[in-house]
PDB file of N, CA and C in Angstrom:
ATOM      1  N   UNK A   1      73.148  66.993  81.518  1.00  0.00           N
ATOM      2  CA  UNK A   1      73.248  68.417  81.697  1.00  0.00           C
ATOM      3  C   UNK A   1      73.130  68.776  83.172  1.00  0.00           C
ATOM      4  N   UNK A   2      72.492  67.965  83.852  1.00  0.00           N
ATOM      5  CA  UNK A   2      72.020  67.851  85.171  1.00  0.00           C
ATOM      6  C   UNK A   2      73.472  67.860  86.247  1.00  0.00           C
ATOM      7  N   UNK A   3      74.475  67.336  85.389  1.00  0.00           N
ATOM      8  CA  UNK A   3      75.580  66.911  86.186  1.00  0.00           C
ATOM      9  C   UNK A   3      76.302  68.089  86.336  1.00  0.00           C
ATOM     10  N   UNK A   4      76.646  68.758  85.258  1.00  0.00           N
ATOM     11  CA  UNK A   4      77.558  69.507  84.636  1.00  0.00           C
ATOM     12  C   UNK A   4      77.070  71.063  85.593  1.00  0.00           C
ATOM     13  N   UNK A   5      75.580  71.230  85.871  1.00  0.00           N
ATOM     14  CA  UNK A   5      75.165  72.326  86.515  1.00  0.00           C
ATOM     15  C   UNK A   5      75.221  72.114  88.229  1.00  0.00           C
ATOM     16  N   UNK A   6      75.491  71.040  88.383  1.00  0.00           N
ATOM     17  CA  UNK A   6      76.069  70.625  89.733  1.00  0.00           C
ATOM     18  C   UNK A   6      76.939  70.288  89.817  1.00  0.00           C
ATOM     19  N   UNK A   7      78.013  70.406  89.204  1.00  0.00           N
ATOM     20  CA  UNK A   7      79.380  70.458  89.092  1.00  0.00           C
ATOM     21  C   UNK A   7      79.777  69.134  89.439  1.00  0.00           C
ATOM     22  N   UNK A   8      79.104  68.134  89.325  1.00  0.00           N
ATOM     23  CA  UNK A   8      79.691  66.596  89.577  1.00  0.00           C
ATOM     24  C   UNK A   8      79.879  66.000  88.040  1.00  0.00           C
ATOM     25  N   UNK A   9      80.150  66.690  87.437  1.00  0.00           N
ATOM     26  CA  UNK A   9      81.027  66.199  85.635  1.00  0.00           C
ATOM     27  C   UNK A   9      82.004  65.275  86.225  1.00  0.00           C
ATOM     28  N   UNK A  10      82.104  64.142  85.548  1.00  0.00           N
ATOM     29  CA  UNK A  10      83.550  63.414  85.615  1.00  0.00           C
ATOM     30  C   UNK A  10      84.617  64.165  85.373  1.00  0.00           C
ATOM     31  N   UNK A  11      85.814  63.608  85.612  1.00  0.00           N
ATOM     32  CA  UNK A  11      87.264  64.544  85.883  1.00  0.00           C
ATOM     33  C   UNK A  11      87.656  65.036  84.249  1.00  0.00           C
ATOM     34  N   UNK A  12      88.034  65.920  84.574  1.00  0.00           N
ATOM     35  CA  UNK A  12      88.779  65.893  83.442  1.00  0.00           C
ATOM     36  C   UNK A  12      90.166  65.639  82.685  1.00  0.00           C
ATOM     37  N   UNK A  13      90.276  64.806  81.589  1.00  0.00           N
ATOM     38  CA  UNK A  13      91.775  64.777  80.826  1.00  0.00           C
ATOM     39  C   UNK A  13      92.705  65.113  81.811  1.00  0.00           C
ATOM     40  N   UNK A  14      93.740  64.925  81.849  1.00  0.00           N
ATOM     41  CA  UNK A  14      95.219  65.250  82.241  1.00  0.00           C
ATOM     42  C   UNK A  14      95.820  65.873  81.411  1.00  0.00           C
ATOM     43  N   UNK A  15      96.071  67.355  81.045  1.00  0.00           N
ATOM     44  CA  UNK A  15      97.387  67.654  80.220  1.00  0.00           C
ATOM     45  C   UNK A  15      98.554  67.162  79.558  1.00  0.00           C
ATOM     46  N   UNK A  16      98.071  66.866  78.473  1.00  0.00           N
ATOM     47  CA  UNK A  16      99.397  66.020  78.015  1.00  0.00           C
ATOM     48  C   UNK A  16     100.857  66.618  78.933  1.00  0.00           C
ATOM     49  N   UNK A  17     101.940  66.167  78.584  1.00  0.00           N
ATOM     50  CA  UNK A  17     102.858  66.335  79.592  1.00  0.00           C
ATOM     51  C   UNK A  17     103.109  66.568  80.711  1.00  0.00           C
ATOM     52  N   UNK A  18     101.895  66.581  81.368  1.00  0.00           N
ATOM     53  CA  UNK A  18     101.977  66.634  82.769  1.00  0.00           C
ATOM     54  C   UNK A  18     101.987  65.627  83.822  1.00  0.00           C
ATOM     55  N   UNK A  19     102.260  64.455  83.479  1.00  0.00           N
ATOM     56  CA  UNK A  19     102.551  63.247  84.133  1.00  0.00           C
ATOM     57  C   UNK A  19     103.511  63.081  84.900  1.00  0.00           C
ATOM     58  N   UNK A  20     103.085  62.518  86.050  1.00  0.00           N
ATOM     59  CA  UNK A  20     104.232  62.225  87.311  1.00  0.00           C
ATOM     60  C   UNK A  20     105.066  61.495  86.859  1.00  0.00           C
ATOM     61  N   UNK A  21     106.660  61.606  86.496  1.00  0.00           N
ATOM     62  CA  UNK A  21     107.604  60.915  85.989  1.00  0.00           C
ATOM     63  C   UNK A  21     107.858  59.662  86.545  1.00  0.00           C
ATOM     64  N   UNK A  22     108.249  58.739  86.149  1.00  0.00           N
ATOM     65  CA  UNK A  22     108.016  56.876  86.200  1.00  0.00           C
ATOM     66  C   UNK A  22     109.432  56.893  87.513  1.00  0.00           C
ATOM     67  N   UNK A  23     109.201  56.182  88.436  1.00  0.00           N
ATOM     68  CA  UNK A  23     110.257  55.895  89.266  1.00  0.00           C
ATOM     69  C   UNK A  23     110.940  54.931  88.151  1.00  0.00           C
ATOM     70  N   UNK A  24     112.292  54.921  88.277  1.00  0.00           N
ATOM     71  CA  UNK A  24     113.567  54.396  87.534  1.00  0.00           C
ATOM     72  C   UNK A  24     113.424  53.050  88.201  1.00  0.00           C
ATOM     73  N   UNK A  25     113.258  52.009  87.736  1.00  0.00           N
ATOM     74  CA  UNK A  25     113.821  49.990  88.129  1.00  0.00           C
ATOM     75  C   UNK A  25     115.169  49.610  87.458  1.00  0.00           C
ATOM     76  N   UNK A  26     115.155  50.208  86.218  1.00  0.00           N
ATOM     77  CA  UNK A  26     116.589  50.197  85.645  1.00  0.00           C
ATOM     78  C   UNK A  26     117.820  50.405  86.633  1.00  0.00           C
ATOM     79  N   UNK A  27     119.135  49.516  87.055  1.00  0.00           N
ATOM     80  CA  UNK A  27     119.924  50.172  87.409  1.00  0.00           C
ATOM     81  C   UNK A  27     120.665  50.930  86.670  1.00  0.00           C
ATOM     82  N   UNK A  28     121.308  52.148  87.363  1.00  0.00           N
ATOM     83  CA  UNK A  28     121.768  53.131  86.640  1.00  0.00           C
ATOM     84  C   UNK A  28     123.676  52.626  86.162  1.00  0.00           C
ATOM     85  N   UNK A  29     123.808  52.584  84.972  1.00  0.00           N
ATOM     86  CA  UNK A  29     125.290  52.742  84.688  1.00  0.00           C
ATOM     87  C   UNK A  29     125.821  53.935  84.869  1.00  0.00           C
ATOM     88  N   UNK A  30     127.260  53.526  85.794  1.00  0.00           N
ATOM     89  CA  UNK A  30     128.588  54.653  85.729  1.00  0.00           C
ATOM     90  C   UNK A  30     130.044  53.579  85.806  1.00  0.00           C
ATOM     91  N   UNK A  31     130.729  54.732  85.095  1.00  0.00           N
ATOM     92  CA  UNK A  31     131.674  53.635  84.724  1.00  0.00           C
ATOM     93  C   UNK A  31     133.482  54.640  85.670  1.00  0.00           C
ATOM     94  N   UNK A  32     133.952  54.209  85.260  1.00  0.00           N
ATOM     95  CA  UNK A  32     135.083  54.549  86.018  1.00  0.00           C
ATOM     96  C   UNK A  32     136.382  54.462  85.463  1.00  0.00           C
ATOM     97  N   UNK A  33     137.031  55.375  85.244  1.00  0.00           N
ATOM     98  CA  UNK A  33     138.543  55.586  84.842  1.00  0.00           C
ATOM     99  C   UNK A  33     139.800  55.604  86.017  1.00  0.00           C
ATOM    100  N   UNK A  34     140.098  54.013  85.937  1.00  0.00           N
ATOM    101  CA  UNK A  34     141.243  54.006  86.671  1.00  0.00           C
ATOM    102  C   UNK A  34     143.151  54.074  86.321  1.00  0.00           C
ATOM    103  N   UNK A  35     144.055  54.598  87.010  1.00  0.00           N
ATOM    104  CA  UNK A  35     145.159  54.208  86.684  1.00  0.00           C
ATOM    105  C   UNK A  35     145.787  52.958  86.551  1.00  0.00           C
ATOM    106  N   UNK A  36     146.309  52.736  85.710  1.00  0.00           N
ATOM    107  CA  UNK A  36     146.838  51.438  85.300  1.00  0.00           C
ATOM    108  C   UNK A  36     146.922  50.585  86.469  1.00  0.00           C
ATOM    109  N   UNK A  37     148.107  50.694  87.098  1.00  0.00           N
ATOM    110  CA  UNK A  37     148.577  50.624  88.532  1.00  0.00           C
ATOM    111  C   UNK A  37     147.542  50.019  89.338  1.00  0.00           C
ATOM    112  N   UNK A  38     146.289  50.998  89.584  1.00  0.00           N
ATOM    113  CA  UNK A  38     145.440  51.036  90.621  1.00  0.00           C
ATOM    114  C   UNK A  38     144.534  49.819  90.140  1.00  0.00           C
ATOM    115  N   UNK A  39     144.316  49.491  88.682  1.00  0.00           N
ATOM    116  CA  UNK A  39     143.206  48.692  88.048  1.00  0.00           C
ATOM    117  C   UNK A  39     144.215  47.064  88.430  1.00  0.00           C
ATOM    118  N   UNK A  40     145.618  47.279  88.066  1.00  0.00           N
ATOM    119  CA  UNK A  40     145.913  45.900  88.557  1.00  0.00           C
ATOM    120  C   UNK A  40     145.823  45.437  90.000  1.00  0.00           C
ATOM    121  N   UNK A  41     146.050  46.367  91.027  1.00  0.00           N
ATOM    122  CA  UNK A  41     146.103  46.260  92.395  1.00  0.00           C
ATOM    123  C   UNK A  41     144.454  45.877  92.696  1.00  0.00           C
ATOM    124  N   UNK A  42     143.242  46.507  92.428  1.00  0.00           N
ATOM    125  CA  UNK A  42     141.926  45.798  92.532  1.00  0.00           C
ATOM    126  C   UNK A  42     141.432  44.323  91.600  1.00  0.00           C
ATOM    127  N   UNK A  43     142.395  44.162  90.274  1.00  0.00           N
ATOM    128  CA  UNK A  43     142.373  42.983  90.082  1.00  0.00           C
ATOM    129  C   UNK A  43     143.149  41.801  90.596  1.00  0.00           C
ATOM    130  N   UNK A  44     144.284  42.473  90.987  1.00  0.00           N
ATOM    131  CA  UNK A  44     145.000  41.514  92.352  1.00  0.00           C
ATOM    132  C   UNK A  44     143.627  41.288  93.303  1.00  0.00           C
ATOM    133  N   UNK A  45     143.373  41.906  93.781  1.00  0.00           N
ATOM    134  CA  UNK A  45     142.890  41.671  95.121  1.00  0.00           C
ATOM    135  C   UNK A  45     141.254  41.096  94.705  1.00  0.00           C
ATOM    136  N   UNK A  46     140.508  41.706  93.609  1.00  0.00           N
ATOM    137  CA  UNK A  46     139.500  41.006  92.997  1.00  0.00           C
ATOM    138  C   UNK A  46     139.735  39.067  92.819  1.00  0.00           C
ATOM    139  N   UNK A  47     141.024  38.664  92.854  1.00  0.00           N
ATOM    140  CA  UNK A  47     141.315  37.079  92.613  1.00  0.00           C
ATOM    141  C   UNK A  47     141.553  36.950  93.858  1.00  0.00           C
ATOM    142  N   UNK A  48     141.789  37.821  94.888  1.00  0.00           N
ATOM    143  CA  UNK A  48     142.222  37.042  96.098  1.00  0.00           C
ATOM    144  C   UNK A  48     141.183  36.899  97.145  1.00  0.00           C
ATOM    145  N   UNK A  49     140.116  37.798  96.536  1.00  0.00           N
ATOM    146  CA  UNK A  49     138.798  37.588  97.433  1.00  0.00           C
ATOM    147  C   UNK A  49     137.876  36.865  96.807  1.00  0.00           C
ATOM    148  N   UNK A  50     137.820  36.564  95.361  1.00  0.00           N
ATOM    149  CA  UNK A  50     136.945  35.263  94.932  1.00  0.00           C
ATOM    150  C   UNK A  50     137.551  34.227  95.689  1.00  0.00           C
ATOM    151  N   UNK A  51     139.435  33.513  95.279  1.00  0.00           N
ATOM    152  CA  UNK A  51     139.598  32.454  96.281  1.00  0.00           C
ATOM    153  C   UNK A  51     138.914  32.235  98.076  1.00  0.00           C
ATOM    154  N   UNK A  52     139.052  33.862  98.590  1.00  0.00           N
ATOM    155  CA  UNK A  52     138.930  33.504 100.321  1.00  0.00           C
ATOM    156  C   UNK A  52     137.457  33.454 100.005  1.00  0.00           C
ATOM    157  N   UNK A  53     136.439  33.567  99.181  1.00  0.00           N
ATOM    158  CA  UNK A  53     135.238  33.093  99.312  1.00  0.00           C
ATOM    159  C   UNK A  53     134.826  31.855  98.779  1.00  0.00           C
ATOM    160  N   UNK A  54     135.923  31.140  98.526  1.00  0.00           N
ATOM    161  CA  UNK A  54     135.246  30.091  97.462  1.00  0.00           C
ATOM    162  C   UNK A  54     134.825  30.227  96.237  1.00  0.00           C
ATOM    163  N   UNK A  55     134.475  31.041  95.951  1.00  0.00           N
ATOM    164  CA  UNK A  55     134.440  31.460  94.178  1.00  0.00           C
ATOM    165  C   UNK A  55     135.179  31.213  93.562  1.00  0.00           C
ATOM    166  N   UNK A  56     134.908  30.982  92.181  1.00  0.00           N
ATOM    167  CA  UNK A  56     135.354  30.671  90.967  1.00  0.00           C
ATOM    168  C   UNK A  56     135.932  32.173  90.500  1.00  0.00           C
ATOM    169  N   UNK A  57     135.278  33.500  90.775  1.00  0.00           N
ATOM    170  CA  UNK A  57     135.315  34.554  90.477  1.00  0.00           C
ATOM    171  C   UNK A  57     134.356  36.068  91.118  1.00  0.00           C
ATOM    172  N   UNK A  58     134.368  36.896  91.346  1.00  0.00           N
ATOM    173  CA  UNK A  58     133.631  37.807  91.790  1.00  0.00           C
ATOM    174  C   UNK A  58     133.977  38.950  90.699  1.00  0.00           C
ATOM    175  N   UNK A  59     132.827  39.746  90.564  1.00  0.00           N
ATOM    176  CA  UNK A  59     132.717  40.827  89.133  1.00  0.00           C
ATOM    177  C   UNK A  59     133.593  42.156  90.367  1.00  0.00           C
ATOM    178  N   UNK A  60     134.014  42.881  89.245  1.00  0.00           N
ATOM    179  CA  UNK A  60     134.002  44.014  89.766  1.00  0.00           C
ATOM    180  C   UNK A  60     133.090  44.817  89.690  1.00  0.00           C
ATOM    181  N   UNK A  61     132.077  44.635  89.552  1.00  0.00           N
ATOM    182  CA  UNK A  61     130.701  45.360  89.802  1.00  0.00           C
ATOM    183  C   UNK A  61     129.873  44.843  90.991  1.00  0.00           C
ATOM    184  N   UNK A  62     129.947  43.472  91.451  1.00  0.00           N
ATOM    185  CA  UNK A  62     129.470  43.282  92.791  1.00  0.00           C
ATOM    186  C   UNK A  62     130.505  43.736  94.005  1.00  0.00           C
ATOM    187  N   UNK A  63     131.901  44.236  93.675  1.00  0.00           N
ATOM    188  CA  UNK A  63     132.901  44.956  94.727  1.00  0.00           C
ATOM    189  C   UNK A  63     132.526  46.372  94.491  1.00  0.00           C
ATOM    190  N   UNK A  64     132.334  47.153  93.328  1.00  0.00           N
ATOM    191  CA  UNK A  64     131.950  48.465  93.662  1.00  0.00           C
ATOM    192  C   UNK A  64     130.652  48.710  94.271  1.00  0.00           C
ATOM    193  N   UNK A  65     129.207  47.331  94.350  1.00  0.00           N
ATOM    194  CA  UNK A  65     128.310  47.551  95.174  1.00  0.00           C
ATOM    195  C   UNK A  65     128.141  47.231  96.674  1.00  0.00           C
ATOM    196  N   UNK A  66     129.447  46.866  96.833  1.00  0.00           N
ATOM    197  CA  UNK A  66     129.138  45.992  97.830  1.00  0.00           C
ATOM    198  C   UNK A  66     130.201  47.906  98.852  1.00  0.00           C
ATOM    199  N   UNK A  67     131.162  47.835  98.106  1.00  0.00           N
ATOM    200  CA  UNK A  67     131.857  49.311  98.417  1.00  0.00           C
ATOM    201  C   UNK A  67     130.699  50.373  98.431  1.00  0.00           C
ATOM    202  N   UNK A  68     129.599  50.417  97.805  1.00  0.00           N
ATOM    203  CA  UNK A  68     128.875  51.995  98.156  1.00  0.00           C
ATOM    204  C   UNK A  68     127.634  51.330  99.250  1.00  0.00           C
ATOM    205  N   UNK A  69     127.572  50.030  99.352  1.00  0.00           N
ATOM    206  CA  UNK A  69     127.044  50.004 100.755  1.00  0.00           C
ATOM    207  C   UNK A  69     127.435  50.311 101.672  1.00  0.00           C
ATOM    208  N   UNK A  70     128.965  49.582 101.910  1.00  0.00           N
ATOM    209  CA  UNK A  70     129.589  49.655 103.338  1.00  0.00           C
ATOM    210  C   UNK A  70     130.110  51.457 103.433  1.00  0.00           C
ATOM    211  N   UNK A  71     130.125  52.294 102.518  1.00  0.00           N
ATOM    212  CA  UNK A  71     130.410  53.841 102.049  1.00  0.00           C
ATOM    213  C   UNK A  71     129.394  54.142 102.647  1.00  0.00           C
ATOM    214  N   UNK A  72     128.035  53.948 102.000  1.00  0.00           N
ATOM    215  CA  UNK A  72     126.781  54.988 103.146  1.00  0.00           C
ATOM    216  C   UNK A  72     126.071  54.200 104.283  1.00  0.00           C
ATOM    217  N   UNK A  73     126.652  53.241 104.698  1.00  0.00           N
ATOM    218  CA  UNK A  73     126.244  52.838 106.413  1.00  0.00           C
ATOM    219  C   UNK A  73     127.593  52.867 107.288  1.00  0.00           C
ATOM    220  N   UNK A  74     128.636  53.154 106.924  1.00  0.00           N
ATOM    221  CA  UNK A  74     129.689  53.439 107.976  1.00  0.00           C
ATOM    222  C   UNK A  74     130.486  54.749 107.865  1.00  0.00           C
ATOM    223  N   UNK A  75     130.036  55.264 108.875  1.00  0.00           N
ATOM    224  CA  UNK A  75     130.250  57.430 108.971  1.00  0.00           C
ATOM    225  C   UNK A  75     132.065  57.066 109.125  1.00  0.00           C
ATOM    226  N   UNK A  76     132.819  56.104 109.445  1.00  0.00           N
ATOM    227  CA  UNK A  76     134.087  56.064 109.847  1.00  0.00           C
ATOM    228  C   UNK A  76     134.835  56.302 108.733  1.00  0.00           C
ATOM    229  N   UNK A  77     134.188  55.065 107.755  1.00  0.00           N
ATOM    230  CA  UNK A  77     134.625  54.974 105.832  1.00  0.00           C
ATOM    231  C   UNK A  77     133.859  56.311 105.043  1.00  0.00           C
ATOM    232  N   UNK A  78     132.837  56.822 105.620  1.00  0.00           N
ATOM    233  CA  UNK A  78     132.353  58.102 104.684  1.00  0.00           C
ATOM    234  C   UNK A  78     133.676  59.219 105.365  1.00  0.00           C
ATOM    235  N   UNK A  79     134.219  58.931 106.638  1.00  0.00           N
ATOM    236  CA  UNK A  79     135.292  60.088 106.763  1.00  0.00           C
ATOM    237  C   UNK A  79     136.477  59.785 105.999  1.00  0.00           C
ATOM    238  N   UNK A  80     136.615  58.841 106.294  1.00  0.00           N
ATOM    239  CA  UNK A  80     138.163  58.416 105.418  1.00  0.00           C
ATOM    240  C   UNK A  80     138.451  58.635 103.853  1.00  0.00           C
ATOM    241  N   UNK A  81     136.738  58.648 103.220  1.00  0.00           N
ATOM    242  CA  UNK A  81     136.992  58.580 101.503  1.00  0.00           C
ATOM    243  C   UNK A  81     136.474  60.329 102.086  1.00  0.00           C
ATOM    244  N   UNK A  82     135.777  61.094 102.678  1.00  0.00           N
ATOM    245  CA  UNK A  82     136.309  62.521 102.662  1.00  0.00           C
ATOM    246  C   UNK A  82     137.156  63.382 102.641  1.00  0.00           C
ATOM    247  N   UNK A  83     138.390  62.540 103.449  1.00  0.00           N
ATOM    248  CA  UNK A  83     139.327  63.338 103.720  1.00  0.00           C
ATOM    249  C   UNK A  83     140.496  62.416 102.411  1.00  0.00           C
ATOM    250  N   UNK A  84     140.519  61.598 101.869  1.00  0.00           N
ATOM    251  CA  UNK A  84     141.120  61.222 101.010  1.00  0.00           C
ATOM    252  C   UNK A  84     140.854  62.341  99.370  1.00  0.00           C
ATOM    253  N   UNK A  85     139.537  62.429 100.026  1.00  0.00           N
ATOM    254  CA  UNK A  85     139.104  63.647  98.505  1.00  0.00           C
ATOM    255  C   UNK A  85     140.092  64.686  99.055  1.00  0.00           C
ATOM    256  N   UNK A  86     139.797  65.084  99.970  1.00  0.00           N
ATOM    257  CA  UNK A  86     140.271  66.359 100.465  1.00  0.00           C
ATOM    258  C   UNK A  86     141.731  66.487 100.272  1.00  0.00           C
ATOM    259  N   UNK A  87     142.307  65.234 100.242  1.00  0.00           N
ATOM    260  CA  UNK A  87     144.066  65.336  99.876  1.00  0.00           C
ATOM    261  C   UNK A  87     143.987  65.438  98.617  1.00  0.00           C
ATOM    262  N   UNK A  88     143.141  64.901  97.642  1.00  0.00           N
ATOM    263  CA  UNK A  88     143.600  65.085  96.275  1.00  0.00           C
ATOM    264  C   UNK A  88     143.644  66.604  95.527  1.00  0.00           C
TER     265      UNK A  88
END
């Protein structure tokens, strides 16, 4: 009782739902709708850059990550896919 009138009570409960939301480890899926055309021309070129690396094969999911790296560290390629939006 001693505590409680000196206001050093242990903390109290947390509000249910009030929890700091969990940082995400999951990577996130997005998927992509390409033109026919355009899907063979990156699978052309998906076989021609496993060969110049020596690979057996490279995913097209390690070329679209390897594309949004070189996208947000080079301002030259963030202009070029800007102004490519900008034509469409």
């Amino acid at each position: 009782m001693a505590q409680r009138q000196a206001g050093t009570s242990a903390k109290a409960p947390a509000k249910p739902g009030h929890r700091k939301p969990a940082t995400r480890t999951k990577p996130v899926r997005c998927t992509v709708d390409l033109p026919p055309v355009l899907f063979r021309q990156l699978s052309d070129w998906q076989s021609q850059a496993a060969e110049q690396l020596g690979e057996s094969r490279i995913t097209k999911q390690q070329i679209l990550v390897a594309l949004v790296h070189e996208l947000l560290g080079d301002t030259d390629l963030e202009e070029a896919v800007l102004d490519r939006l900008n034509a469409e």
